[in-house]
N, C-alpha and C. Protein backbone atom coordinates (compact mmCIF):
# COMPACT_ATOMS: atom_id res chain seq x y z
N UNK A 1 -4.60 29.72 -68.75
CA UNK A 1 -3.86 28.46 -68.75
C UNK A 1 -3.42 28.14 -67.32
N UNK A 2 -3.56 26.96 -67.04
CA UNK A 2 -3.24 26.66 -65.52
C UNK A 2 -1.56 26.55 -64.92
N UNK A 3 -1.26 26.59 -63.79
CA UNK A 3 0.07 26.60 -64.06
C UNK A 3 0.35 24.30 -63.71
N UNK A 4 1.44 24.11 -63.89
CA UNK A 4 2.00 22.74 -63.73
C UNK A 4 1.35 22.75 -62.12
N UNK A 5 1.47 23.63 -61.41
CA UNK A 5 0.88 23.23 -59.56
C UNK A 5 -0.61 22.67 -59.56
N UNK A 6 -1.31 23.91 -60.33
CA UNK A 6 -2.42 23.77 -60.13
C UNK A 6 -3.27 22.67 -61.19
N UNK A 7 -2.67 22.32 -62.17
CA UNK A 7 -2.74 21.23 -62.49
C UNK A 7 -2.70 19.68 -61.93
N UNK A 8 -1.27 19.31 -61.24
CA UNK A 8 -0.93 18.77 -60.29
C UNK A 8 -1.88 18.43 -59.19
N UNK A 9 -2.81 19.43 -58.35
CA UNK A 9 -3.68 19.73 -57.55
C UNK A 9 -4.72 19.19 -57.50
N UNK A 10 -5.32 19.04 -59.13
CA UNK A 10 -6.37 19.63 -59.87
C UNK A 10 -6.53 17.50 -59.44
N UNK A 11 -5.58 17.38 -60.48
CA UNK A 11 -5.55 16.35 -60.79
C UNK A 11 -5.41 14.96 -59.31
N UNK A 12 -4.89 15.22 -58.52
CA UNK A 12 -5.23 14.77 -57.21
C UNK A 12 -6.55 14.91 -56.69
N UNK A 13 -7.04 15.36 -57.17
CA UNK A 13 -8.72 15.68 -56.63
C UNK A 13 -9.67 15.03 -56.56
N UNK A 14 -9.47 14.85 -58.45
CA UNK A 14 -10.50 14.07 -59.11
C UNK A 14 -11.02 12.93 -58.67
N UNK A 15 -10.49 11.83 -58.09
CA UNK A 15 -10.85 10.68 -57.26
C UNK A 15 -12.04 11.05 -56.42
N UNK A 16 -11.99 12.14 -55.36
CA UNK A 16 -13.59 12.25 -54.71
C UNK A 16 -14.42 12.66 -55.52
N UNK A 17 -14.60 13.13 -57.02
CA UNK A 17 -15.15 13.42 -57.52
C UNK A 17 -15.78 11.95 -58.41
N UNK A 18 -15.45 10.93 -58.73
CA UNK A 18 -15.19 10.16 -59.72
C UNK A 18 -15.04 10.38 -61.37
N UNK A 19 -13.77 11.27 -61.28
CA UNK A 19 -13.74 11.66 -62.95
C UNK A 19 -12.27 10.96 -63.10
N UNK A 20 -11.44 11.11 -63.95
CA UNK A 20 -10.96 10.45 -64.52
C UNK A 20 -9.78 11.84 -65.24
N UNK A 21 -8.60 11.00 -65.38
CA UNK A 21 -7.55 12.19 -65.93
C UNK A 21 -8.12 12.49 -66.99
N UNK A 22 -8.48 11.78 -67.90
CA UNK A 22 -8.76 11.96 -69.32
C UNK A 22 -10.06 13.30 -69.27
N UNK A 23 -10.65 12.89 -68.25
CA UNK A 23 -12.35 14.06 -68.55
C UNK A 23 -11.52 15.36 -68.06
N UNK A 24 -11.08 15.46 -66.98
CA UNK A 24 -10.18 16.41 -66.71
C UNK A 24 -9.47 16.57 -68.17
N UNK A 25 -8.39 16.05 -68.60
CA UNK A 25 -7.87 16.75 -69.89
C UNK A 25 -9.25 17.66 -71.14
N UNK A 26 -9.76 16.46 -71.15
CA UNK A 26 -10.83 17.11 -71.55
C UNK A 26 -11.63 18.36 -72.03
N UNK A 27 -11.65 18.24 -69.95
CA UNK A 27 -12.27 19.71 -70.00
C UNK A 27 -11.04 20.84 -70.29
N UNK A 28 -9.98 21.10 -70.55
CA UNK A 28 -9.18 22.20 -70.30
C UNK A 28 -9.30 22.47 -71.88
N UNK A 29 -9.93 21.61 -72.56
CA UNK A 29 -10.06 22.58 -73.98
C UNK A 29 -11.02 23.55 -74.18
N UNK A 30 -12.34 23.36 -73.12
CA UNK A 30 -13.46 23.70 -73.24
C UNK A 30 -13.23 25.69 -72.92
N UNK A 31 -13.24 26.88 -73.63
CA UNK A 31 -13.16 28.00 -73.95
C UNK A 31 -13.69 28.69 -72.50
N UNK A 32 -14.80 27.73 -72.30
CA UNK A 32 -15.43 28.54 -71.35
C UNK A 32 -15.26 28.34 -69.26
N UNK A 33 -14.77 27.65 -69.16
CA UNK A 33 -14.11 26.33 -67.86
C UNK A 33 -13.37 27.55 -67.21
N UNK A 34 -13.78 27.94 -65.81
CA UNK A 34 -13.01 28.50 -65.11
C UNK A 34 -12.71 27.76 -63.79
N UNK A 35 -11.09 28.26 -63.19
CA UNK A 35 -11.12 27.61 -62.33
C UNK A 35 -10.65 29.19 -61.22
N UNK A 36 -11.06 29.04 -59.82
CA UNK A 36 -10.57 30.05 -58.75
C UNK A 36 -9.93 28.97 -57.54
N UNK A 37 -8.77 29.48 -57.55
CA UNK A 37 -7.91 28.69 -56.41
C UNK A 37 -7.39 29.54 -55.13
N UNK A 38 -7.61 28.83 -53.96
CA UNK A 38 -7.43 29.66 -52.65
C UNK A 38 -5.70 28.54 -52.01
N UNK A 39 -5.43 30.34 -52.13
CA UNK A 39 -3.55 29.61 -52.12
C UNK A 39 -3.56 30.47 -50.49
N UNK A 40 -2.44 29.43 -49.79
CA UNK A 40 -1.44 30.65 -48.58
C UNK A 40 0.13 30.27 -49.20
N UNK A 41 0.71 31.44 -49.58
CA UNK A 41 1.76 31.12 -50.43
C UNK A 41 2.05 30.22 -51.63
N UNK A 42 2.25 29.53 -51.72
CA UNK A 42 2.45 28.51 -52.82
C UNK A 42 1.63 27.26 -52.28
N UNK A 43 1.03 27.09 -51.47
CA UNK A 43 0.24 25.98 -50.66
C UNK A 43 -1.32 26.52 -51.68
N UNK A 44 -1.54 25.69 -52.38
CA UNK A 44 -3.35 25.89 -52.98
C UNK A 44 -3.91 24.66 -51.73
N UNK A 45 -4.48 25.39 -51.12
CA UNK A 45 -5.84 24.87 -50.38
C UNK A 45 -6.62 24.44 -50.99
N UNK A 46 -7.26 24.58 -52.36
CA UNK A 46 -8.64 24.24 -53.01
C UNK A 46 -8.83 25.32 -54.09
N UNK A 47 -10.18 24.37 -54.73
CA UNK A 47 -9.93 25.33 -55.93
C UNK A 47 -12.07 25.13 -55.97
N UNK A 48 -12.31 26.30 -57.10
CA UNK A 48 -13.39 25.89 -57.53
C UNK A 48 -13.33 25.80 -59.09
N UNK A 49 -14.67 24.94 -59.64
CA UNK A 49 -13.98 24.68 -60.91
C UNK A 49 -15.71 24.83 -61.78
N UNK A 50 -15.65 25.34 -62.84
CA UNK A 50 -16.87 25.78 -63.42
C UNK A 50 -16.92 26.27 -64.75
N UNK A 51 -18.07 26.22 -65.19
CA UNK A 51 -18.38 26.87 -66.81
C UNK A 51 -19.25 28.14 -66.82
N UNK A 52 -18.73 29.28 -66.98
CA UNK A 52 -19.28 30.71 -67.59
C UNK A 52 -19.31 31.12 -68.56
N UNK A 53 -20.97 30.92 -68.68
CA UNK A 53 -21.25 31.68 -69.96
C UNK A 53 -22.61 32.56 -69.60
N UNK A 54 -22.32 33.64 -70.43
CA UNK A 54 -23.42 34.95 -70.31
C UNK A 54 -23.73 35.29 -68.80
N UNK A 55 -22.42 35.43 -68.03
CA UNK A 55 -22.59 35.84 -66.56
C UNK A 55 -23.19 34.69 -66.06
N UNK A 56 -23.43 33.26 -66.12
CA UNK A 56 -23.78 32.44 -65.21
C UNK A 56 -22.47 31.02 -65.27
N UNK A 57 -22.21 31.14 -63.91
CA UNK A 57 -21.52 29.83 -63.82
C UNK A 57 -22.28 28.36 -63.08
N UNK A 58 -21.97 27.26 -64.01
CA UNK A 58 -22.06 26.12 -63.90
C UNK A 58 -21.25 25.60 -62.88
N UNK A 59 -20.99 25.18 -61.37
CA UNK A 59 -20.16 24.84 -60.81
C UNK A 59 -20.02 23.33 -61.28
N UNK A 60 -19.12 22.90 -61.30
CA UNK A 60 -18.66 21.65 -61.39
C UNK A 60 -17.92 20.85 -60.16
N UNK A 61 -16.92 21.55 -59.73
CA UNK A 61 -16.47 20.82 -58.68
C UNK A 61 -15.79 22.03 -57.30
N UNK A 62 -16.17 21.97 -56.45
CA UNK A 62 -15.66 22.64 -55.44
C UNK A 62 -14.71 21.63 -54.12
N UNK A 63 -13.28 21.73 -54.02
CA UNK A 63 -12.71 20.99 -53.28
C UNK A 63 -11.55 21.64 -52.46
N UNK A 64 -11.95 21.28 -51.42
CA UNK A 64 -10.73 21.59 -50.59
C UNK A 64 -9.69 20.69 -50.08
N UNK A 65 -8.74 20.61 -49.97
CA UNK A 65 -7.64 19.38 -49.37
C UNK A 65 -7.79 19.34 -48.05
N UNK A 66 -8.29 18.07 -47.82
CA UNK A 66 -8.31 17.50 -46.47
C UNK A 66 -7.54 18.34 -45.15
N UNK A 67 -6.46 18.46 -45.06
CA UNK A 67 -5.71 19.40 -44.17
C UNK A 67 -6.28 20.88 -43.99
N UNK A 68 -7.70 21.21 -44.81
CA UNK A 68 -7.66 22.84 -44.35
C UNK A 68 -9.20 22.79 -44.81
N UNK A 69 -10.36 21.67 -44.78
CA UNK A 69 -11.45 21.33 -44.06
C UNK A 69 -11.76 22.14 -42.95
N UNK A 70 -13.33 22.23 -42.93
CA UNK A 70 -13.77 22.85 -41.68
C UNK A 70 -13.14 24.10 -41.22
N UNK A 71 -12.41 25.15 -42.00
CA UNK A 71 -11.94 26.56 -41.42
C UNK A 71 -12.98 27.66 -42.36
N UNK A 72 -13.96 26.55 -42.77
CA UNK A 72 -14.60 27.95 -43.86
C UNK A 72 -14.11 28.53 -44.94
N UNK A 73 -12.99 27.80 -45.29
CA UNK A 73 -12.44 28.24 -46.41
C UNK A 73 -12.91 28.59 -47.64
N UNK A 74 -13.89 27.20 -47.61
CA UNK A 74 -14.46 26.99 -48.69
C UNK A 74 -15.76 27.63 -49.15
N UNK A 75 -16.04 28.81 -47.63
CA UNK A 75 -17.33 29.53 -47.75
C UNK A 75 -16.50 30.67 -48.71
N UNK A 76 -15.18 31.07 -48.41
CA UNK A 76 -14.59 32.20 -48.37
C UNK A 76 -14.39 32.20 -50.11
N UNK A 77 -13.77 30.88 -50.91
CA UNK A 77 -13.51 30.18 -51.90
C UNK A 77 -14.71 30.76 -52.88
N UNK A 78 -15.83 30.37 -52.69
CA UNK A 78 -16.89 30.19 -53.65
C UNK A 78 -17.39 31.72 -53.65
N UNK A 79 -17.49 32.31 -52.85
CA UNK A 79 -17.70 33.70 -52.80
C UNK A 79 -16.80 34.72 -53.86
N UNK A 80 -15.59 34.02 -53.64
CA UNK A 80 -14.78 34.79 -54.79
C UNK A 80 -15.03 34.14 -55.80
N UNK A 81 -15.77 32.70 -56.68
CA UNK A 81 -16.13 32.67 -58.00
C UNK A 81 -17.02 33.29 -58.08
N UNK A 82 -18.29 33.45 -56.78
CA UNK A 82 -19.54 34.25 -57.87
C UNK A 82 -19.47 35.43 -57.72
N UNK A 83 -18.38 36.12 -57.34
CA UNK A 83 -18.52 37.62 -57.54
C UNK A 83 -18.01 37.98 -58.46
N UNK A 84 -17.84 36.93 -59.63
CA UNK A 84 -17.60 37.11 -61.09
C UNK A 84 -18.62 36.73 -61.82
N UNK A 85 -20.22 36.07 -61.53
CA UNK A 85 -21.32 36.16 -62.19
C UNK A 85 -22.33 36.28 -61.45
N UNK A 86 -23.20 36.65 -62.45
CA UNK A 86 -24.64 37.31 -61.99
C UNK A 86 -25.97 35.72 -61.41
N UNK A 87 -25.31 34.77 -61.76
CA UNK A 87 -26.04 33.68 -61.50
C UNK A 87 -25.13 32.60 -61.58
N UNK A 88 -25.82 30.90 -60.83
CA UNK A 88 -24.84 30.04 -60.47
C UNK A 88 -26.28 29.54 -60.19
N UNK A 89 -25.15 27.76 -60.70
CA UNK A 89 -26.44 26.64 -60.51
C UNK A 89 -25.31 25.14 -60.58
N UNK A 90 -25.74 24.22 -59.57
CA UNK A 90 -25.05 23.31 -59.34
C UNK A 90 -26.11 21.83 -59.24
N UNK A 91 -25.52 20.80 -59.18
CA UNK A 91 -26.30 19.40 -59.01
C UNK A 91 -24.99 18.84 -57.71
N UNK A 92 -25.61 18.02 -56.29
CA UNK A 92 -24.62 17.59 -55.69
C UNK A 92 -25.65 16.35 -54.60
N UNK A 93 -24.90 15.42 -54.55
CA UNK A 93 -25.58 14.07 -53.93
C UNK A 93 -26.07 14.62 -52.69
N UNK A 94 -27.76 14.24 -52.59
CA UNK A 94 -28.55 14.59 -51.25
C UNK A 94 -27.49 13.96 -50.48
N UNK A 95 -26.83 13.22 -50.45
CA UNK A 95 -26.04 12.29 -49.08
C UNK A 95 -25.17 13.45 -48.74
N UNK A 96 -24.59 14.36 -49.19
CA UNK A 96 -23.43 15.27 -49.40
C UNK A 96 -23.62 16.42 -48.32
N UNK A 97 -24.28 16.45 -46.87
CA UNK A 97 -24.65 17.90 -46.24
C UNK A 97 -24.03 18.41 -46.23
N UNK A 98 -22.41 18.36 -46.22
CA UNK A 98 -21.42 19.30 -45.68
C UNK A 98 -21.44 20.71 -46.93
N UNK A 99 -21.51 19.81 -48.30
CA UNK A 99 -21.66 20.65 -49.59
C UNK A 99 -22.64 21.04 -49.53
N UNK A 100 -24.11 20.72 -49.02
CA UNK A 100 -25.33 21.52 -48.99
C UNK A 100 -25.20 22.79 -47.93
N UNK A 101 -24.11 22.51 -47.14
CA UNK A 101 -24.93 23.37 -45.90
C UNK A 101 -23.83 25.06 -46.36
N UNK A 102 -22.68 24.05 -47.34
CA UNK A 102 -21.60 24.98 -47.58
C UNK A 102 -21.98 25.75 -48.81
N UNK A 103 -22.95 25.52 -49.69
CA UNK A 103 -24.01 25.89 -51.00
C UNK A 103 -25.02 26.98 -50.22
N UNK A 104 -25.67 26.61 -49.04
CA UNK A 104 -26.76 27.28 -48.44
C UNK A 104 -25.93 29.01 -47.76
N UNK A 105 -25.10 28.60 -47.27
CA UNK A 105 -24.29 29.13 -46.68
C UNK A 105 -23.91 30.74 -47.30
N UNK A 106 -23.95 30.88 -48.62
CA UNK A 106 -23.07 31.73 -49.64
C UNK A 106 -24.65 31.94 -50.69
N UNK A 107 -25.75 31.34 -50.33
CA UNK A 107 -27.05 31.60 -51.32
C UNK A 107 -27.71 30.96 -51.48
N UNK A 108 -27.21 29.95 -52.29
CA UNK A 108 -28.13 29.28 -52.99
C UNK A 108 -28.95 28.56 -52.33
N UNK A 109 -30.32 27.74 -53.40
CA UNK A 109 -31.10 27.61 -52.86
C UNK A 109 -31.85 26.50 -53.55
N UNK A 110 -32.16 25.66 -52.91
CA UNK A 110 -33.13 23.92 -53.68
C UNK A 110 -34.11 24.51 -54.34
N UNK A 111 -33.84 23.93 -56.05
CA UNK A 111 -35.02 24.07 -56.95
C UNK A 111 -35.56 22.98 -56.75
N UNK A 112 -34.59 21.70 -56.96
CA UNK A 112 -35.44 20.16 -57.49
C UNK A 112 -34.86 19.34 -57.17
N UNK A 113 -35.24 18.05 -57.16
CA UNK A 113 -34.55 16.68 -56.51
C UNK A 113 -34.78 15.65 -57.94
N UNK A 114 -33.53 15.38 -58.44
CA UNK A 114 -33.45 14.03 -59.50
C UNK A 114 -33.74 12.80 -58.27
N UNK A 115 -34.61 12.07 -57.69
CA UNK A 115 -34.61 10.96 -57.40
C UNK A 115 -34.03 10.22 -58.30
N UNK A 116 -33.12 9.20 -57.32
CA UNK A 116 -32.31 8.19 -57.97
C UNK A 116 -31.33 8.22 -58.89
N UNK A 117 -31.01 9.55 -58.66
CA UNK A 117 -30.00 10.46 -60.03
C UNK A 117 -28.72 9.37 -60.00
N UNK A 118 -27.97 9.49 -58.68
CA UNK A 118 -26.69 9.00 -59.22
C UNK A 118 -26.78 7.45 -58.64
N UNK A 119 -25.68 6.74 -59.06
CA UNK A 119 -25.79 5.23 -58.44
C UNK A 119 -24.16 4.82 -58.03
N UNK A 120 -24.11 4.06 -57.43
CA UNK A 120 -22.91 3.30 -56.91
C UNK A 120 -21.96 4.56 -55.67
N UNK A 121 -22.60 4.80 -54.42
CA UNK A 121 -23.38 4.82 -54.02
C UNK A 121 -24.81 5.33 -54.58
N UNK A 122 -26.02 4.59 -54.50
CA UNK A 122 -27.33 5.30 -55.19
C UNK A 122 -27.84 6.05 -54.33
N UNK A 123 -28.19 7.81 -54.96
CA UNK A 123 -28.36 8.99 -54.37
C UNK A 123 -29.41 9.83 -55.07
N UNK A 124 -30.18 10.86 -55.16
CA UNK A 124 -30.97 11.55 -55.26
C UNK A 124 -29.75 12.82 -55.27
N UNK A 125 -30.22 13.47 -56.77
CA UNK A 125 -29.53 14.64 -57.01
C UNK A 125 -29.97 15.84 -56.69
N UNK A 126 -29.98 17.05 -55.89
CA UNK A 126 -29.97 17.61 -55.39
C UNK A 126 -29.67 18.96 -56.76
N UNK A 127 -30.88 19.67 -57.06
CA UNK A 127 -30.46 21.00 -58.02
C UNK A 127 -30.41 22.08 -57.13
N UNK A 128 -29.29 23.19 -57.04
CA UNK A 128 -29.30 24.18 -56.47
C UNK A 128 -29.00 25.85 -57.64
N UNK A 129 -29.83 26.62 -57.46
CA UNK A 129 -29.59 28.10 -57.90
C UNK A 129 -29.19 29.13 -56.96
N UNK A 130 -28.44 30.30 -57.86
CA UNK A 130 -27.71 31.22 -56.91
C UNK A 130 -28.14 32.53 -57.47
N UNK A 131 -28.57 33.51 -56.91
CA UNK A 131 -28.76 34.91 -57.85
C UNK A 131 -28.00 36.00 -57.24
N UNK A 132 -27.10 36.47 -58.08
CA UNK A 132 -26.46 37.74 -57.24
C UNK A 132 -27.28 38.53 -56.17
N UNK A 133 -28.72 39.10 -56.35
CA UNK A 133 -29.44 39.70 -55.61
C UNK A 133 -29.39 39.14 -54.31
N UNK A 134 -29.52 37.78 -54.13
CA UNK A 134 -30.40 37.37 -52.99
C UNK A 134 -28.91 37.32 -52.24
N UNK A 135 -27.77 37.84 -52.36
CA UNK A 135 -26.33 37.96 -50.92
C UNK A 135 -26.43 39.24 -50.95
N UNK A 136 -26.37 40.15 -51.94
CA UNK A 136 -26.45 41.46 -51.51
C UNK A 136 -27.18 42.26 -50.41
């Protein structure tokens, strides 16, 4: 269960994402939805947010708050979700390098391209896989 902060957090986020309070409520029923948050004291920097099942997580959203950008945090962040599964697989807008280079960075690796996947901005979706083996 999340606490009222990280809720709070969570929920400030969602805007670069384009979701909506409600999908957020949503998801917190879903059994399987994990979230890993990178705190300095009571300050959460970012969180990652995902679905595990049978040792593989679904990333959904990886975000850091503007103020603590660019320190690598977010290499440091995602490293501590997948060293809780054996595999990881994400979708994120070709326009997006900073998230590709920060995906490449920690493993993973381009299976496939949805041309024309998302719209308003219209983008080409970007599939990425992760296998425990290939950081070890």
């Amino acid at each position: 269960m999340l606490k009222q902060i990280e809720r709070n957090f969570i929920m400030e986020s969602l805007h670069d994402f384009g979701w909506t309070p409600e999908q957020f409520e949503s998801e917190l029923t879903n059994r399987f939805m994990r979230y890993w948050f990178l705190c300095d004291g009571n300050t959460i920097q970012g969180y990652v947010a995902g679905q595990v099942l049978f040792g593989e997580l679904e990333v959904l959203r990886v975000y850091m708050h503007p103020r603590f950008r660019g320190r690598r945090l977010g290499n440091s962040l995602l490293k501590r979700a997948l060293k809780d599964v054996d595999s990881a697989f994400l979708e994120v807008r070709s326009q997006h390098q900073v998230a590709i280079k920060l995906y490449q960075s920690v493993g993973f690796e381009l299976v496939s391209v949805r041309e024309n996947y998302y719209s308003n901005p219209q983008d080409d979706a970007v599939n990425m896989v992760w296998r425990k083996e290939e950081i070890e």
